[in-house]
Protein backbone atom coordinates (compact mmCIF):
# COMPACT_ATOMS: atom_id res chain seq x y z
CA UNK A 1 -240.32 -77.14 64.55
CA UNK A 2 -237.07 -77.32 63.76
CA UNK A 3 -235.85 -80.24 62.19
CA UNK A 4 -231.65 -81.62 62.57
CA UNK A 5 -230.07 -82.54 59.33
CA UNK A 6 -229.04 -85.91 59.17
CA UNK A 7 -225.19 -86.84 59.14
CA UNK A 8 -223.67 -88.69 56.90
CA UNK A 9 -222.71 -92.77 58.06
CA UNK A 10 -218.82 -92.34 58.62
CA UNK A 11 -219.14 -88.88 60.75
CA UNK A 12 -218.01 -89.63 63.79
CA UNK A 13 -220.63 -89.61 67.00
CA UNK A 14 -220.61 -86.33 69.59
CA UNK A 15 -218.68 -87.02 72.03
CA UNK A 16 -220.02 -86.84 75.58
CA UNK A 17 -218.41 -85.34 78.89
CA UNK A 18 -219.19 -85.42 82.47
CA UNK A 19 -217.51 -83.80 84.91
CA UNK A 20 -216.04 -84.82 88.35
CA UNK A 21 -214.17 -84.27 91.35
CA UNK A 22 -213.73 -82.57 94.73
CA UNK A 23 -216.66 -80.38 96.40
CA UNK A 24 -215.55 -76.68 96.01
CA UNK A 25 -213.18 -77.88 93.15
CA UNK A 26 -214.73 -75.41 90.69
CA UNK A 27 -216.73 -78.23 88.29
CA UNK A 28 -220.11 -76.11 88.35
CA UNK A 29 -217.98 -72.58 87.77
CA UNK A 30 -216.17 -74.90 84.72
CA UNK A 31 -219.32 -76.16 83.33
CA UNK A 32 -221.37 -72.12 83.82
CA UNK A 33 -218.04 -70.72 82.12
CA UNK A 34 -218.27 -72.89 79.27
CA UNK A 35 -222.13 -72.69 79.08
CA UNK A 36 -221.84 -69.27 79.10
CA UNK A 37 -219.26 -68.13 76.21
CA UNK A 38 -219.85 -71.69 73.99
CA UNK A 39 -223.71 -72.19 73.74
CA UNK A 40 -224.02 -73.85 70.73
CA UNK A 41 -227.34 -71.85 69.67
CA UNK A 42 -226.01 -68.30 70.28
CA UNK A 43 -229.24 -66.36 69.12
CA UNK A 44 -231.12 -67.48 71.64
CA UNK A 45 -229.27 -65.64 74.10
CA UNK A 46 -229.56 -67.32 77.27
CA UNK A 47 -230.86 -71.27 78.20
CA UNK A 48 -234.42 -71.12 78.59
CA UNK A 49 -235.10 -74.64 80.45
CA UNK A 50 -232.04 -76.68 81.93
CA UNK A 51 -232.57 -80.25 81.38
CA UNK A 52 -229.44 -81.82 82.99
CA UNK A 53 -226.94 -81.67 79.21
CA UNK A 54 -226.15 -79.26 76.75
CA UNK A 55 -224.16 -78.60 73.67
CA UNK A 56 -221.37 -76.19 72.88
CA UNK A 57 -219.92 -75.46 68.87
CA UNK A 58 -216.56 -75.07 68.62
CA UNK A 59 -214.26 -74.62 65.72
CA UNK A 60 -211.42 -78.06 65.14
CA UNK A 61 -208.14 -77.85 63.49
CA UNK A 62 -205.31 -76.30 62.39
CA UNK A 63 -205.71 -75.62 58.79
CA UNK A 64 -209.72 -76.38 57.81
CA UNK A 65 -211.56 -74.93 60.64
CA UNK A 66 -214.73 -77.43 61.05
CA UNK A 67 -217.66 -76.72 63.33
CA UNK A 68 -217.81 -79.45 66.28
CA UNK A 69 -220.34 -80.44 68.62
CA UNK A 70 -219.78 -81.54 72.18
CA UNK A 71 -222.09 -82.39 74.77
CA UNK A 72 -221.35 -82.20 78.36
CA UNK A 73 -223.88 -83.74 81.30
CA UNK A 74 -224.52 -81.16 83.42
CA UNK A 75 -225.87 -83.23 86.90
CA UNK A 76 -224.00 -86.73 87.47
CA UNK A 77 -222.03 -86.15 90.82
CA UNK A 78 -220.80 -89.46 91.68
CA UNK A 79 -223.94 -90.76 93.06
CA UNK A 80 -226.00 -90.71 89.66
CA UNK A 81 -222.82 -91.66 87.70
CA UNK A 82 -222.05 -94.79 89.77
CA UNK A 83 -225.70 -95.61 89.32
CA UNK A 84 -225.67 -95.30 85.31
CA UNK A 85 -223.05 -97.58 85.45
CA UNK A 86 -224.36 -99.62 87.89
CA UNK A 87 -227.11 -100.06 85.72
CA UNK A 88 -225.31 -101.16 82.32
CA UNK A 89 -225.22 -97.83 80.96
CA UNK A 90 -222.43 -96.08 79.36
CA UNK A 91 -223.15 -92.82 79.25
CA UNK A 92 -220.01 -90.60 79.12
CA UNK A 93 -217.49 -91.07 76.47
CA UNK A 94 -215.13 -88.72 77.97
CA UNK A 95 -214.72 -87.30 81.37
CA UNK A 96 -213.15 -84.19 82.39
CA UNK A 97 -211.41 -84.51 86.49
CA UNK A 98 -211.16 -81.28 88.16
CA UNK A 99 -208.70 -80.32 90.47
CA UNK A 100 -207.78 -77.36 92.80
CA UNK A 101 -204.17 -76.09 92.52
CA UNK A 102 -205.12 -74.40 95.87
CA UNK A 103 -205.96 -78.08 97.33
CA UNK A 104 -204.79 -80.71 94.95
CA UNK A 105 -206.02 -84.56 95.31
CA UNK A 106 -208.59 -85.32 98.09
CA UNK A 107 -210.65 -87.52 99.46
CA UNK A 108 -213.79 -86.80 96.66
CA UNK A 109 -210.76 -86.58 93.77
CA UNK A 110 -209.54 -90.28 94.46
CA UNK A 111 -213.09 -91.13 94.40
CA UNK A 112 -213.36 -89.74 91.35
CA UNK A 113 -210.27 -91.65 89.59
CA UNK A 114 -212.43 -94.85 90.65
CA UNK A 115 -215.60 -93.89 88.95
CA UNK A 116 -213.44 -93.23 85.78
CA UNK A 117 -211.70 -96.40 85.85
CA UNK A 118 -214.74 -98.21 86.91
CA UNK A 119 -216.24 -96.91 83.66
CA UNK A 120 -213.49 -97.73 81.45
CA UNK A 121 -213.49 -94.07 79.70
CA UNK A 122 -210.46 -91.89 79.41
CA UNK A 123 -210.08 -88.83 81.61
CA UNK A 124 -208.34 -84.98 81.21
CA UNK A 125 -206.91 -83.47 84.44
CA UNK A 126 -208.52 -79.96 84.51
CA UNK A 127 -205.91 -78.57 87.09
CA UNK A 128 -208.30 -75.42 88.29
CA UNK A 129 -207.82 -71.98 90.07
CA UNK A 130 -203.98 -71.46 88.85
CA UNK A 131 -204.95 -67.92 88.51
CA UNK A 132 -204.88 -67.85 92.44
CA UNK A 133 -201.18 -67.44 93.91
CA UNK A 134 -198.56 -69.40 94.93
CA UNK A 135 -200.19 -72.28 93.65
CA UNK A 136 -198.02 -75.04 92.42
CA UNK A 137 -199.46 -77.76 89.73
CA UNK A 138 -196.44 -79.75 89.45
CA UNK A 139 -197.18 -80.58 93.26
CA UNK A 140 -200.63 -81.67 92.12
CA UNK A 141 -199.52 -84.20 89.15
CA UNK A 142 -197.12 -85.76 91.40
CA UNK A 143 -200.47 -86.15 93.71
CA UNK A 144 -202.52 -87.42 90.51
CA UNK A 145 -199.81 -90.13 90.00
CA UNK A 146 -199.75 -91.34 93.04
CA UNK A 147 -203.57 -91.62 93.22
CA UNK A 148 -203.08 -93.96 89.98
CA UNK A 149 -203.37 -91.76 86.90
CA UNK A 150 -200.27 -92.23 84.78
CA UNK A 151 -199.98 -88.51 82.82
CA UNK A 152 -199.35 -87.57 79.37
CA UNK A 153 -196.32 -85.45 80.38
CA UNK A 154 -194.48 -88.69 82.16
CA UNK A 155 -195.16 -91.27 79.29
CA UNK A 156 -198.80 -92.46 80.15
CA UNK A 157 -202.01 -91.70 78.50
CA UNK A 158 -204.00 -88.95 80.43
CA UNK A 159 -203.62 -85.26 79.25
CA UNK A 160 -203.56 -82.42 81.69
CA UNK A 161 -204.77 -78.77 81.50
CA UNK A 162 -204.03 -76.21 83.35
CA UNK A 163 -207.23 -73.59 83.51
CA UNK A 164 -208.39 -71.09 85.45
CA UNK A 165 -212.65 -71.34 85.05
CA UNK A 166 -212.96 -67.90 86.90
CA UNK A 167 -211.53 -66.02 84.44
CA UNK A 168 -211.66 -68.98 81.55
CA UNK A 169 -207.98 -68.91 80.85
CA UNK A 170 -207.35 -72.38 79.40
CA UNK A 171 -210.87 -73.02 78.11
CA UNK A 172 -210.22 -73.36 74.32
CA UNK A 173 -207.02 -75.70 75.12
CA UNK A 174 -209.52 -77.97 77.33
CA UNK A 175 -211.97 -77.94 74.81
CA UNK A 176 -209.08 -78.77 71.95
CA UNK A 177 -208.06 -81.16 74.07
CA UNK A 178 -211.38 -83.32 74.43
CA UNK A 179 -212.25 -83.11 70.69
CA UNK A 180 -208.70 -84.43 70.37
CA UNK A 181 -209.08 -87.32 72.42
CA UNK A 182 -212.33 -87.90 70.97
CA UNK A 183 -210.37 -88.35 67.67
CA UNK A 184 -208.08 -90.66 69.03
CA UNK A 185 -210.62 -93.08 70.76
CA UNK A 186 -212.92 -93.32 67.75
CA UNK A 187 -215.92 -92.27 69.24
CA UNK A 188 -218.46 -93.69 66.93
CA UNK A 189 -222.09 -94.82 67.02
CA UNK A 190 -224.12 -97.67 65.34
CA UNK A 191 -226.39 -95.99 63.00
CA UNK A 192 -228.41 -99.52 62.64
CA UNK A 193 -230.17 -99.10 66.44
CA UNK A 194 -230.90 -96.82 68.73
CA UNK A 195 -229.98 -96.41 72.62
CA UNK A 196 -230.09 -93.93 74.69
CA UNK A 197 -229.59 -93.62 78.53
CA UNK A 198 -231.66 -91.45 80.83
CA UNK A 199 -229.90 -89.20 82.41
CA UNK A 200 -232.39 -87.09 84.46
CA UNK A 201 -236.01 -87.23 85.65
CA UNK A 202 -238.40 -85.16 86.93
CA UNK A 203 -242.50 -85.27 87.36
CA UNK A 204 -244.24 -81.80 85.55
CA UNK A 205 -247.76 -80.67 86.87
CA UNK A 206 -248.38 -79.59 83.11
CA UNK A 207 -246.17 -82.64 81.23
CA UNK A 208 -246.36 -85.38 83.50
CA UNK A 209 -243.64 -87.52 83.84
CA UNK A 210 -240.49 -86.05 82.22
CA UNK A 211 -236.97 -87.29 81.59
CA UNK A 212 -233.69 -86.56 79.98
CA UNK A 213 -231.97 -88.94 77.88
CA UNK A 214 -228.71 -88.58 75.80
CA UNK A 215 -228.48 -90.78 72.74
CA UNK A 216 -225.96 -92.87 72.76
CA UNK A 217 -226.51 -94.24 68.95
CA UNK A 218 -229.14 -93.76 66.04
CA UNK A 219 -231.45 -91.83 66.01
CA UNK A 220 -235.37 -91.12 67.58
CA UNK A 221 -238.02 -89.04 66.04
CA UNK A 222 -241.23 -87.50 67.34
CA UNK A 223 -244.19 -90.42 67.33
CA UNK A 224 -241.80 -93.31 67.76
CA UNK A 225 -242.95 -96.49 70.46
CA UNK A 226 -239.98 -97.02 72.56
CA UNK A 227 -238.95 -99.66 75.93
CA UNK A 228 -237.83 -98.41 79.24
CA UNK A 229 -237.60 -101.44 81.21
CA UNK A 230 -241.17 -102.23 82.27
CA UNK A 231 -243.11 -99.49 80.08
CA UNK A 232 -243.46 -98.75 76.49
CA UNK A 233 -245.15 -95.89 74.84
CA UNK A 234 -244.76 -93.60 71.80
CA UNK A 235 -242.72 -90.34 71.89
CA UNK A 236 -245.47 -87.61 72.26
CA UNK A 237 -242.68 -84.85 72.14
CA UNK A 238 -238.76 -83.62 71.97
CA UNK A 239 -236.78 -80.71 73.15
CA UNK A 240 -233.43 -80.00 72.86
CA UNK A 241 -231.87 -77.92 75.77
CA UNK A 242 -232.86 -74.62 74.88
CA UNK A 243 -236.47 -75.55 74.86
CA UNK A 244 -236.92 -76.20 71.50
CA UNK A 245 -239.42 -78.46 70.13
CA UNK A 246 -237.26 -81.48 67.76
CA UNK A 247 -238.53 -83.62 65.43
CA UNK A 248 -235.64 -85.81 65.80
CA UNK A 249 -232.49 -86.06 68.00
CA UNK A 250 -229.44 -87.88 66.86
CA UNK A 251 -226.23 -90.08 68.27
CA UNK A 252 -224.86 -87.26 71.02
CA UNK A 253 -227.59 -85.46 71.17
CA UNK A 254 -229.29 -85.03 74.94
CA UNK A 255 -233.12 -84.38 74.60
CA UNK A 256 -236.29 -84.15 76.90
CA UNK A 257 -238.71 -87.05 75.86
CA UNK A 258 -242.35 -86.42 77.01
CA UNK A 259 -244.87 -89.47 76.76
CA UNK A 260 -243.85 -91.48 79.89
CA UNK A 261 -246.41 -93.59 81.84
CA UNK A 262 -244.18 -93.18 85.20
CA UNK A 263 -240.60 -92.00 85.48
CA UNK A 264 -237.74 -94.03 84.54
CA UNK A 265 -235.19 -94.92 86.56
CA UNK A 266 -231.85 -92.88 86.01
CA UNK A 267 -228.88 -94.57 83.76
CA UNK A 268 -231.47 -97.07 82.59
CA UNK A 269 -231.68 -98.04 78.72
CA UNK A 270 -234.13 -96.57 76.07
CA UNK A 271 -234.86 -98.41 72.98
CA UNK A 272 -237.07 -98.65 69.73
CA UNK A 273 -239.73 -100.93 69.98
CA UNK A 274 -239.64 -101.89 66.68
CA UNK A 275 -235.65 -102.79 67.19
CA UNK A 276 -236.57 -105.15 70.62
CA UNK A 277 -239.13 -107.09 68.43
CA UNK A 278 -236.87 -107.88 65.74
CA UNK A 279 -233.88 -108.85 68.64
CA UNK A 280 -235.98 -111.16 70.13
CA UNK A 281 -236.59 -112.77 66.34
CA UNK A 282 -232.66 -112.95 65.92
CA UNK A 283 -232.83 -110.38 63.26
CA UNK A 284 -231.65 -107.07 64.31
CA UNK A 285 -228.14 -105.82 65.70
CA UNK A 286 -229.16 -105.80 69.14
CA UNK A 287 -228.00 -108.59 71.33
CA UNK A 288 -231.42 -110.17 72.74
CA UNK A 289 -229.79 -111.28 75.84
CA UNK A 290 -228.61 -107.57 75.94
CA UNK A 291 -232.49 -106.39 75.31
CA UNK A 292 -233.94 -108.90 77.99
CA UNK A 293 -231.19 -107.65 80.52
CA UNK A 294 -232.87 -104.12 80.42
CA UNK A 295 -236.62 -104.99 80.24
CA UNK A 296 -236.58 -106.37 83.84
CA UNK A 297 -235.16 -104.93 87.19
CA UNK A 298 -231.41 -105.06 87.45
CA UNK A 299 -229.88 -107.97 89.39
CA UNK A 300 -226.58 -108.71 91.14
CA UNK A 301 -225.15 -110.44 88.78
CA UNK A 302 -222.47 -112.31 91.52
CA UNK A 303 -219.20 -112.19 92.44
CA UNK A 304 -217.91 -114.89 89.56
CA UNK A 305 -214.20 -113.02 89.22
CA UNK A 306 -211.33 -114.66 89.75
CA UNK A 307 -210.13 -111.79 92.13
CA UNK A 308 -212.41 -110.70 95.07
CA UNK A 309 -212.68 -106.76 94.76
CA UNK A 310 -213.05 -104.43 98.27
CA UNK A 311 -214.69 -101.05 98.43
CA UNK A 312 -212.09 -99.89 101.89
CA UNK A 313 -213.28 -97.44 104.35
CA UNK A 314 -211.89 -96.92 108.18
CA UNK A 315 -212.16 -94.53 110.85
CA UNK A 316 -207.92 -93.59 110.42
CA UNK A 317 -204.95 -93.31 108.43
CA UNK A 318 -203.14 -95.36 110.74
CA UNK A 319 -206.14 -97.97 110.74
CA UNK A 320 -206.94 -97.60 106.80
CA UNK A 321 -202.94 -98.49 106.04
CA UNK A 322 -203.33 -101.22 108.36
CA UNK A 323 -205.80 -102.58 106.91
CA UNK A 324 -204.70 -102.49 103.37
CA UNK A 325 -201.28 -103.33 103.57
CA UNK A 326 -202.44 -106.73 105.69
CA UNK A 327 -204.90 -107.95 102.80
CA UNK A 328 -203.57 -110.26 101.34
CA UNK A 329 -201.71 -109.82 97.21
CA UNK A 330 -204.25 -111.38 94.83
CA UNK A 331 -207.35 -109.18 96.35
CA UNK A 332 -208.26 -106.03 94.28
CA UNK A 333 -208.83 -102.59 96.20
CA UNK A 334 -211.05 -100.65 93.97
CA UNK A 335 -210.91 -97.67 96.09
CA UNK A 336 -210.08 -96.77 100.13
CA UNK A 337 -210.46 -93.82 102.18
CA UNK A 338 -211.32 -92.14 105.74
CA UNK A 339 -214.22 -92.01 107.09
CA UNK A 340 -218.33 -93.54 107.16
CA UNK A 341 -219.18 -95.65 104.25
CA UNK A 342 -221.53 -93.35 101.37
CA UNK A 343 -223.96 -94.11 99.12
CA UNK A 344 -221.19 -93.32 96.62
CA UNK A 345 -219.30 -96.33 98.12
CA UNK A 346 -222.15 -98.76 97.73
CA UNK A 347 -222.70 -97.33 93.99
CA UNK A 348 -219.05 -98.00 93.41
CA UNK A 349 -219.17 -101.18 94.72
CA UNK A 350 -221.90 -102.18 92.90
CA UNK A 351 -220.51 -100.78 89.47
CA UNK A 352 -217.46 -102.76 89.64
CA UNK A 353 -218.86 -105.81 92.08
CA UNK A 354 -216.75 -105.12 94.74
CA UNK A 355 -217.28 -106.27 98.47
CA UNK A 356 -217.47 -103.28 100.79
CA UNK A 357 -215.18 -103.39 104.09
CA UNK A 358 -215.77 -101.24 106.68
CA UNK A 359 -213.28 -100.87 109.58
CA UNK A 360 -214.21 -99.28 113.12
CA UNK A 361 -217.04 -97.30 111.54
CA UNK A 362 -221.19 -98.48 111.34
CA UNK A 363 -222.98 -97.56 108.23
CA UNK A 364 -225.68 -95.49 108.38
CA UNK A 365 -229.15 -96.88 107.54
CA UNK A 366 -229.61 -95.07 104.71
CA UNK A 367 -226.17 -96.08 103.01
CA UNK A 368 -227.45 -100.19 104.71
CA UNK A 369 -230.72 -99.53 102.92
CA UNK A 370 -229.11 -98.41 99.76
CA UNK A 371 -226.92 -101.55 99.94
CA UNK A 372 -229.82 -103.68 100.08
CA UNK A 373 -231.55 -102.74 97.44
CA UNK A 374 -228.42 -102.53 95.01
CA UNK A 375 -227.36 -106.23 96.68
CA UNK A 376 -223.99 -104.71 97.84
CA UNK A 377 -222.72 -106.63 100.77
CA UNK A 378 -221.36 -104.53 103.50
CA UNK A 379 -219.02 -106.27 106.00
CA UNK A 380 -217.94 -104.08 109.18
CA UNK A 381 -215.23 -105.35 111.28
CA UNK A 382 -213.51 -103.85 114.97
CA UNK A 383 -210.60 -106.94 114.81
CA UNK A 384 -208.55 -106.66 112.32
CA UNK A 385 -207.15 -110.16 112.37
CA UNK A 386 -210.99 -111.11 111.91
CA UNK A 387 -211.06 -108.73 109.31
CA UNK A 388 -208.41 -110.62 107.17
CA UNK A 389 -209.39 -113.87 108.03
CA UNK A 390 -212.92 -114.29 106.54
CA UNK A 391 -211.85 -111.89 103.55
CA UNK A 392 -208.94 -114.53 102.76
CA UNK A 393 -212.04 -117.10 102.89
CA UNK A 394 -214.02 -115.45 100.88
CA UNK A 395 -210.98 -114.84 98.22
CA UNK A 396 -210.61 -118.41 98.32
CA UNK A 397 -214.10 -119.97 97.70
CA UNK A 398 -214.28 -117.31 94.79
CA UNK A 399 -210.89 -119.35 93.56
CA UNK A 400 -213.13 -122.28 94.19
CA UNK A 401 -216.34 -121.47 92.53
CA UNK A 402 -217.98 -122.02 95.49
CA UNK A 403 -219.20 -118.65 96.53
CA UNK A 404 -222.97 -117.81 96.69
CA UNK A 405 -224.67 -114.35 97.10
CA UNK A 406 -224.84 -113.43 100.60
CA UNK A 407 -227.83 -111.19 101.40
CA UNK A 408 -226.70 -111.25 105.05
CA UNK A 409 -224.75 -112.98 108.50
CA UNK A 410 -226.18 -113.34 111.65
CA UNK A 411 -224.39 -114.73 115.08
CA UNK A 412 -226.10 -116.69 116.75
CA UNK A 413 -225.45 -115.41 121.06
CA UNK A 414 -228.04 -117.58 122.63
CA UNK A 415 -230.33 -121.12 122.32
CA UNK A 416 -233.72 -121.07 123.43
CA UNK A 417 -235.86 -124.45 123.50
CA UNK A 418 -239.46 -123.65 122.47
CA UNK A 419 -241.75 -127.02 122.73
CA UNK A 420 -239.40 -129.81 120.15
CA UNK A 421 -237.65 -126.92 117.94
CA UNK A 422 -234.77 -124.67 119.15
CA UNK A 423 -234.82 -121.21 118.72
CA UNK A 424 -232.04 -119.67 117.76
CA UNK A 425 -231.41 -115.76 119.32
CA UNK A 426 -228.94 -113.88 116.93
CA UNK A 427 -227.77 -110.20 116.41
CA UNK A 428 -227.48 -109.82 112.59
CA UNK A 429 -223.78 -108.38 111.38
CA UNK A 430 -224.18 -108.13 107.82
CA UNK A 431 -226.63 -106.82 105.52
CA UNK A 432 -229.76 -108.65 106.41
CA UNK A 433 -232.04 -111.77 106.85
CA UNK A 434 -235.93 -112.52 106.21
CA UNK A 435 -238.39 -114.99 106.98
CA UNK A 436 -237.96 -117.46 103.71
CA UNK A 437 -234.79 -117.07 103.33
CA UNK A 438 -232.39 -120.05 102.49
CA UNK A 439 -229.53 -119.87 104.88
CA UNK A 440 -226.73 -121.97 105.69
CA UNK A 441 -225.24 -122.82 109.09
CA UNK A 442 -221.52 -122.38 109.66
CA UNK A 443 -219.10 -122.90 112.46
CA UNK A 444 -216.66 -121.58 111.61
CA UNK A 445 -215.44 -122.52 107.90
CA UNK A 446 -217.24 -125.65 108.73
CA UNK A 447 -220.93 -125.61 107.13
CA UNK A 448 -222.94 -127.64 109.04
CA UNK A 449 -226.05 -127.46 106.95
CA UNK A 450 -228.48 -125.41 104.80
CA UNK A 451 -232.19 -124.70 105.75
CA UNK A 452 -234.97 -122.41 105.21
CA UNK A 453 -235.97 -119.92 107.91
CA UNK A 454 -239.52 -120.88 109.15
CA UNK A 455 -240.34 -118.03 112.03
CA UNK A 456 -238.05 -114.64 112.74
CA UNK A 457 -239.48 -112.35 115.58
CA UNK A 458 -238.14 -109.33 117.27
CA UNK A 459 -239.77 -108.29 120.93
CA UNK A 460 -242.24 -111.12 121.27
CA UNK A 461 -243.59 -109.55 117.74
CA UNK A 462 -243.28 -112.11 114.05
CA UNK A 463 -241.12 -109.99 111.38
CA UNK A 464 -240.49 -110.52 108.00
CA UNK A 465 -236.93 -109.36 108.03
CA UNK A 466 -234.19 -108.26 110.64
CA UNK A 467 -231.77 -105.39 109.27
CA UNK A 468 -227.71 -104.96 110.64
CA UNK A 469 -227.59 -104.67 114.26
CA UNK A 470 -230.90 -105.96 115.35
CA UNK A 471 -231.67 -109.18 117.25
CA UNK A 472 -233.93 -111.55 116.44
CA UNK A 473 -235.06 -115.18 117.53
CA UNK A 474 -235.37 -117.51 114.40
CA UNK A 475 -236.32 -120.76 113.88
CA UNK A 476 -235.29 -123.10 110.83
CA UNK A 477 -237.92 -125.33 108.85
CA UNK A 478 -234.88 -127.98 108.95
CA UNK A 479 -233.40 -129.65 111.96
CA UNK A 480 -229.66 -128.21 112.10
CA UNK A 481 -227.55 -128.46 115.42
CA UNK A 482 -226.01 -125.04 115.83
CA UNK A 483 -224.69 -123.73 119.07
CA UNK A 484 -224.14 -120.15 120.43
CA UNK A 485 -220.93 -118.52 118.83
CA UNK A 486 -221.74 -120.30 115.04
CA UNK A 487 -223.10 -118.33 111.92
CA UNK A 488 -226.55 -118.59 110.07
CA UNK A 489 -225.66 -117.05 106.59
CA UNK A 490 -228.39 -115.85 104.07
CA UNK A 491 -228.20 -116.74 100.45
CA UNK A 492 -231.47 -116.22 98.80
């Protein structure tokens, strides 16, 4: 086996990248070009397994050339980085933002700038394909500072490269660059515990459940009992991303960790048993609250923010402007565009616990099923005076404290008497309601009363739940006297 030599206590943690940006932006031909002429263990030749990271060498500094380690995650997209975050996990220290010269900022690059700030990490432009003619990348950074980034070059704090990853021209400079910035950040780790975030997963016919993990601090050895959320079990194997079996990985590091009962989810938190136990006494480093947070399903932790935050998506630029120019000065747009509400957008959303608007455009049901799960609410609107009216109300009871979870609105169109109870026929508008739920009444911003849903059924047939854009009759376990036009509201 071969076995990594421990570092001393002040060396200063790996740092690790992820790369981002526009389809077709040249972020796969960045990361193959670097693979390619940087792999950190050169006499192997060529990568023998891919397990979502690896790790380059590189020589630092001007005078005293020292050998340097970074690692860069090979498969987040914006989908799996969103949902690291959205989990609690920071996983990237750095990222790297690639951009076309040929193309410059669209819709996937502004997306991009709100994952990074989302995540609170610093970011490097990686202006791409300036070997290709007539390209022009002072056109681009006026495009990146408009989109919010304030650059190096005009006084702010976000370096730009210009590189060309066909032909690698630029390479070492972005590579300087990141070790640089790594330097000026600090980017440290905690030798006293050990976390690590999963970062890939995938289910072996010969290993059984497999997953990738980059440590984030300490250190984890072959034969160690580690938490994943709900499971626990000892660490039957390592391998670094050549294929190599470990007997220990250390802060930076990425690794495949073989032993798992089932698969974890991705971005959620690995640590040492022995380090959870002690937590929970009050005698280790880690915060308990911090260890019981991970060991259970993620919740929505509420919108408790002064300022209300909107995910913004319509079907035009006309519309879109519209829209956000209307809204009202103390709400937050975390990010806008053209276009159907993604998965990204829920992700997003649910990263930075934004409210997602949607204007002249119905989600699809996978995105409305993603939302659902994560406990993103998605509110769709055709009127835009309607639009800005119940967001100002929501803004408001957030000023108030007085906002609650909403899992879901319904309207109610139509009163049917069924023997002493009214039934109340609604189309549901917003995320979704369930038989159980506890729902209040309102007409209006008028709440008229809270109650518990008794009986929901769709086509003469009892449901459990009703999704957005079915109808359903309901009845409530408490007497409440709604008329057609008012809203039942599910909180829980």
């Amino acid at each position: 086996m071969i076995k990594k030599q421990a570092i001393s206590e002040t060396f200063a943690r790996v740092p690790i990248i992820t790369v981002m940006g526009h389809v077709d932006h040249g972020k796969t031909t960045l990361l193959d070009t670097i693979r390619k002429t940087n792999i950190a263990t050169q006499e192997h030749g060529s990568i023998t397994q891919h397990i979502g990271a690896y790790q380059i060498n590189i020589e630092h500094g001007t005078k005293n050339k020292e050998q340097k380690t970074i690692t860069f995650i090979d498969t987040p997209g914006h989908e799996a980085f969103a949902k690291m975050r959205a989990r609690g996990a920071a996983v990237a220290d750095i990222a790297i933002l690639v951009v076309a010269a040929n193309d410059g900022v669209l819709p996937q690059t502004i997306e991009s700038i709100a994952h990074i700030k989302a995540a609170k990490i610093p970011c490097i432009v990686a202006i791409n394909k300036i070997d290709l003619p007539g390209v022009l990348p002072d056109k681009i950074k006026k495009q990146l500072t408009k989109a919010g980034l304030t650059l190096e070059e005009y006084g702010g704090e976000t370096p730009v490269v210009p590189i060309s990853a066909k032909t690698g021209t630029g390479i070492d400079k972005l590579l300087e660059t990141i070790l640089l910035l790594a330097d000026l950040y600090q980017i440290k780790e905690d030798k006293q515990k050990f976390v690590g975030v999963v970062i890939e997963t995938t289910l072996s016919k010969n290993k059984g459940p497999v997953a990738t993990l980059v440590v984030r601090s300490g250190s984890l050895k072959v034969g160690d009992e580690i938490i994943c959320e709900n499971q626990e079990f000892r660490v039957r194997a390592l391998r670094d991303f050549m294929g190599n079996n470990l007997d220990t990985v250390l802060a930076g590091d990425p690794a495949e960790i073989l032993g798992w009962k089932i698969l974890p989810e991705v971005g959620s938190t690995v640590y040492l048993k022995k380090q959870v136990a002690l937590a929970v006494k009050g005698k280790s480093p880690l915060s308990p609250d911090r260890v019981v947070q991970t060991l259970v399903s993620p919740t929505h932790r509420g919108l408790t923010e002064e300022k209300i935050k909107l995910v913004i998506k319509s079907d035009t630029a006309g519309t879109l402007e519209a829209v956000t120019s209307g809204l009202q000065n103390d709400l937050e747009i975390i990010n806008s565009g053209i276009g159907s509400i993604t998965e990204s957008d829920i992700l997003l959303a649910k990263t930075t616990r934004a409210i997602v608007v949607g204007f002249h455009i119905t989600p699809s049901p996978n995105v409305i099923k993603l939302a659902q799960s994560e406990k993103v609410i998605i509110k769709t609107y055709n009127i835009i005076y309607e639009l800005f009216k119940e967001i100002e109300e929501v803004a408001e009871a957030i000023k108030q404290g007085n906002l609650v979870e909403i899992l879901g609105e319904a309207k109610i169109i139509a009163l049917f008497p069924y023997e002493n109870e009214t039934v109340a026929g609604v189309k549901i508008i917003s995320g979704r309601i369930a038989r159980g739920d506890q729902v209040k009444v309102m007409r209006q911003s008028i709440e008229l009363g809270r109650a518990r849903i008794k009986s929901l059924r769709s086509h003469k047939k009892d449901i459990n739940r009703a999704d957005l854009g079915m109808e359903a009759g309901l009845i409530l376990a408490q007497k409440i006297d709604f008329l057609t036009g008012d809203s039942i509201i599910s909180i829980g």
